[in-house]
C-alpha atoms as a PDB file:
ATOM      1  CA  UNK A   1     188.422-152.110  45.550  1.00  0.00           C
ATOM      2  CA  UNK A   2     186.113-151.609  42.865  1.00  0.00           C
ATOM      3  CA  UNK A   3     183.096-154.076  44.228  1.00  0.00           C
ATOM      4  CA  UNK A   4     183.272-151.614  47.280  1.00  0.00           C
ATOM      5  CA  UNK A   5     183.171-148.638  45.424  1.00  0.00           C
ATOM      6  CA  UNK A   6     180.316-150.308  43.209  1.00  0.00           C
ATOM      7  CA  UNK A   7     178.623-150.953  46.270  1.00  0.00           C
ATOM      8  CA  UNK A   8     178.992-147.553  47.964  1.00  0.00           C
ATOM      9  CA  UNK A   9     177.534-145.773  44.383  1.00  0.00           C
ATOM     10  CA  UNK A  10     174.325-148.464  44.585  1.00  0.00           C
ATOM     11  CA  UNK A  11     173.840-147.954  48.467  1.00  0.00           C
ATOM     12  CA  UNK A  12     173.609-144.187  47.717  1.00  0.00           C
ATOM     13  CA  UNK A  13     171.686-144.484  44.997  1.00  0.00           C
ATOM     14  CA  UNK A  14     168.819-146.530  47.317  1.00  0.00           C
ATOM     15  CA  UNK A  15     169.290-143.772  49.826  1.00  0.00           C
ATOM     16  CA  UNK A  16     168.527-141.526  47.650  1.00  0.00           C
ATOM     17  CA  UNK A  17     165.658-142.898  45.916  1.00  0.00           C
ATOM     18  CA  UNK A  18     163.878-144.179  49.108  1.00  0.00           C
ATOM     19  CA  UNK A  19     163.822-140.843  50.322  1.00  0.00           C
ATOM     20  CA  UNK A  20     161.823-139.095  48.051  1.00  0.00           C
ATOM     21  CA  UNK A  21     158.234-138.436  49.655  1.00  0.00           C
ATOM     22  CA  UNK A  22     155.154-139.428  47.550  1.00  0.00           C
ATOM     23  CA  UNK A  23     152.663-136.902  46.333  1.00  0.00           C
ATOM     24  CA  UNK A  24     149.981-136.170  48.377  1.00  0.00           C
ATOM     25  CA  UNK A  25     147.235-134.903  46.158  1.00  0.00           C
ATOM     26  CA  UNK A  26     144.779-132.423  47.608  1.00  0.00           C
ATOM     27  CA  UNK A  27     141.938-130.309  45.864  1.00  0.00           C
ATOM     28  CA  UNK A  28     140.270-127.745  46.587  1.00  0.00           C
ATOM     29  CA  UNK A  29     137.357-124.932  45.219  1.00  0.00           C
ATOM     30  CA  UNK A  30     138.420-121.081  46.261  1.00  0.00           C
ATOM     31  CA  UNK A  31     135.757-118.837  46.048  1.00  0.00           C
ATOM     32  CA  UNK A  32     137.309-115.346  45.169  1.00  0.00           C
ATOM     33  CA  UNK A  33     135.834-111.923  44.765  1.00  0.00           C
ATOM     34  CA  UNK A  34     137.087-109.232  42.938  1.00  0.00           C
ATOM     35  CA  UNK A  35     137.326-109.948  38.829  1.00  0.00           C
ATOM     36  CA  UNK A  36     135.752-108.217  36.710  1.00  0.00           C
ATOM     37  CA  UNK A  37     136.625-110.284  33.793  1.00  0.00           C
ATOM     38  CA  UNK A  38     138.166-113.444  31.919  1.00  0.00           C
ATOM     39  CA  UNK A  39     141.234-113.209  30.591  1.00  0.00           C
ATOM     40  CA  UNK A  40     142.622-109.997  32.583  1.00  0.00           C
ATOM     41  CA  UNK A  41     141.716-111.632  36.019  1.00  0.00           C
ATOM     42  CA  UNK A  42     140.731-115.075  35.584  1.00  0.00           C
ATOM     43  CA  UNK A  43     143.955-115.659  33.845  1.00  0.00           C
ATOM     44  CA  UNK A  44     145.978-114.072  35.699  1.00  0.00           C
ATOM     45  CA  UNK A  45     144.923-115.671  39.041  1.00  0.00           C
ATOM     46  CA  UNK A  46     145.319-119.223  37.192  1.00  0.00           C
ATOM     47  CA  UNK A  47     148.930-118.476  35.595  1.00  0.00           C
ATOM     48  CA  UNK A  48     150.025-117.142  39.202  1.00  0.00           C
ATOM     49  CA  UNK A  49     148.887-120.051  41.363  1.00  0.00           C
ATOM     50  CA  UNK A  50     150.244-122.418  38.657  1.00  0.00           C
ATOM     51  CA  UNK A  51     153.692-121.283  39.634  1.00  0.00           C
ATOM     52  CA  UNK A  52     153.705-122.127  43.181  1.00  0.00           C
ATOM     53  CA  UNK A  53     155.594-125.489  43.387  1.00  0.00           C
ATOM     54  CA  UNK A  54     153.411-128.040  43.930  1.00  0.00           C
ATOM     55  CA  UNK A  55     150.542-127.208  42.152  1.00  0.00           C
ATOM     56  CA  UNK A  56     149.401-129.397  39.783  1.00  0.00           C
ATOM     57  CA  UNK A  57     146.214-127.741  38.674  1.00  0.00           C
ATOM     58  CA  UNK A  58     145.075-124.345  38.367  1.00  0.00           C
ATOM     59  CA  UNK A  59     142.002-123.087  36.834  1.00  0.00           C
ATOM     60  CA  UNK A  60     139.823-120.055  37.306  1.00  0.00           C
ATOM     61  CA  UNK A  61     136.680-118.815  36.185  1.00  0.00           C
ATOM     62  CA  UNK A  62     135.075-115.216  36.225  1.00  0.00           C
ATOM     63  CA  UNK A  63     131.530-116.873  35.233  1.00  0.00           C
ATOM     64  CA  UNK A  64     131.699-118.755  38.759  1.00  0.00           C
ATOM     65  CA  UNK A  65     133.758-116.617  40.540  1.00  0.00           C
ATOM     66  CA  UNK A  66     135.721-119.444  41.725  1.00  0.00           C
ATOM     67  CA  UNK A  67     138.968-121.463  41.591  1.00  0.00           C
ATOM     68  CA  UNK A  68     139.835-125.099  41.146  1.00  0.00           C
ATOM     69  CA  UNK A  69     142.959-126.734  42.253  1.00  0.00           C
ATOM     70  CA  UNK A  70     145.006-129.467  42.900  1.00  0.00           C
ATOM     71  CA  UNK A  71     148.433-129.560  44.568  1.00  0.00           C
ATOM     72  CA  UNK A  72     150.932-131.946  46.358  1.00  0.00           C
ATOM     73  CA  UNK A  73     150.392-131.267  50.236  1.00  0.00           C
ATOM     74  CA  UNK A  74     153.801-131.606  50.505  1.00  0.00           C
ATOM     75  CA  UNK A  75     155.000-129.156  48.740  1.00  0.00           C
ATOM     76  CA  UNK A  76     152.632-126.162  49.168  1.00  0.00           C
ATOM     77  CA  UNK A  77     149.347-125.807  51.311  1.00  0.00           C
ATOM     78  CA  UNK A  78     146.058-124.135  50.611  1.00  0.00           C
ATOM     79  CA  UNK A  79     146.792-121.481  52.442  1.00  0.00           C
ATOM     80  CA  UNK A  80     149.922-120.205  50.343  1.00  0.00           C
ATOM     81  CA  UNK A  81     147.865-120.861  47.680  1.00  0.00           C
ATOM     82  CA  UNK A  82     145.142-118.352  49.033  1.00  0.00           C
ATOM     83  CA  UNK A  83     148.254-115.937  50.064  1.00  0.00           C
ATOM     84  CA  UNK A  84     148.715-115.927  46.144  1.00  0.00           C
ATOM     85  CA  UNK A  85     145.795-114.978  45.634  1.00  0.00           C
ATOM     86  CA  UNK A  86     145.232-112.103  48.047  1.00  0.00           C
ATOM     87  CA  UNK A  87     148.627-110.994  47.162  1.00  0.00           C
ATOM     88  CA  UNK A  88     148.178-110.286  43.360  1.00  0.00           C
ATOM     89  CA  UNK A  89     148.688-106.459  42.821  1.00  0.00           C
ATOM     90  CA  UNK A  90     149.761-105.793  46.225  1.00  0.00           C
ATOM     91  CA  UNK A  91     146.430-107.180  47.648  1.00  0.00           C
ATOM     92  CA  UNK A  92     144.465-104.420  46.536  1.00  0.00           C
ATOM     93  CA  UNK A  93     142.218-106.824  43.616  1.00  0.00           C
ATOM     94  CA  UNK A  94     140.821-109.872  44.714  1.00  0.00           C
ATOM     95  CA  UNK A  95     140.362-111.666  47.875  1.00  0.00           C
ATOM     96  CA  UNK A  96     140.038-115.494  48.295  1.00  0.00           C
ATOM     97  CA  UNK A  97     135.960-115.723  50.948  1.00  0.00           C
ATOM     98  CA  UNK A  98     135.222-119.469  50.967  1.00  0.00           C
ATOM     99  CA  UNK A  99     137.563-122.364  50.432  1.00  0.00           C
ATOM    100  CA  UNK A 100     136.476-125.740  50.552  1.00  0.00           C
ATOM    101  CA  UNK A 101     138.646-128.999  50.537  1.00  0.00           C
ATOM    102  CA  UNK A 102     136.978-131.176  47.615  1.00  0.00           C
ATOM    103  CA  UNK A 103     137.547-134.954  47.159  1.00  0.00           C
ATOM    104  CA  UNK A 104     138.048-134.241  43.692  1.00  0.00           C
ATOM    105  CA  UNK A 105     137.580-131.767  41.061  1.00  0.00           C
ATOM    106  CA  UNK A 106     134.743-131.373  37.858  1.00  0.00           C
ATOM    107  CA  UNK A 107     136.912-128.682  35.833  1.00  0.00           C
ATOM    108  CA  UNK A 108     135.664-125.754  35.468  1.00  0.00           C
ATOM    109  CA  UNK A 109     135.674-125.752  31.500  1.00  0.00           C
ATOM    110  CA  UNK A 110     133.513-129.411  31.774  1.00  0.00           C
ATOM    111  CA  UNK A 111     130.833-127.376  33.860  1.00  0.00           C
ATOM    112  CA  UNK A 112     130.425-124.683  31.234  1.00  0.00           C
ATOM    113  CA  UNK A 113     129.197-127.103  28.482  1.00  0.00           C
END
């Protein structure tokens, strides 16, 4: 009785396991109008699109108007990402004009030096 009961714990345990999906990495540069400055908008953007689940990297900046980041396809897509966006303060202060799906991603802070 208890090598079938061992049993039935391991064979859930593999089920279990083998069905967790891999990540599925995507990146991508948002170009967003609307901020008029670093650490009231910039931030703000970057701390709100960090919350989505999936999102692995989020960084803004005001100097280049744009957005960098990564997140796990299969969690989130670029377009809730961009409904973040448009959606901070009831939609009324920035607004995501150009995305662009990037093989990878120079961070934004690497560019500035």
């Amino acid at each position: 009785m208890k090598k079938i009961h061992l049993i039935l714990i391991l064979s859930i345990s593999l089920i279990f396991i083998s069905c967790k999906k891999e990540e599925k990495i995507q990146h991508a540069e948002i170009k967003i109008e609307g901020m008029t400055c670093e650490i009231g908008c910039a931030k703000l953007i970057a701390s709100k699109v960090r919350r989505i689940e999936g999102v692995k990297v989020s960084e803004v900046s005001f100097e280049q108007e744009k957005g960098q980041f990564s997140f796990d396809s299969n969690k989130t897509s670029i377009g809730e990402i961009e409904k973040e966006i448009n959606g901070i303060a009831g939609g009324k202060l920035y607004k995501v004009i150009e995305i662009k799906i990037v093989e990878k991603i120079n961070l934004l802070n690497e560019l500035k030096k």
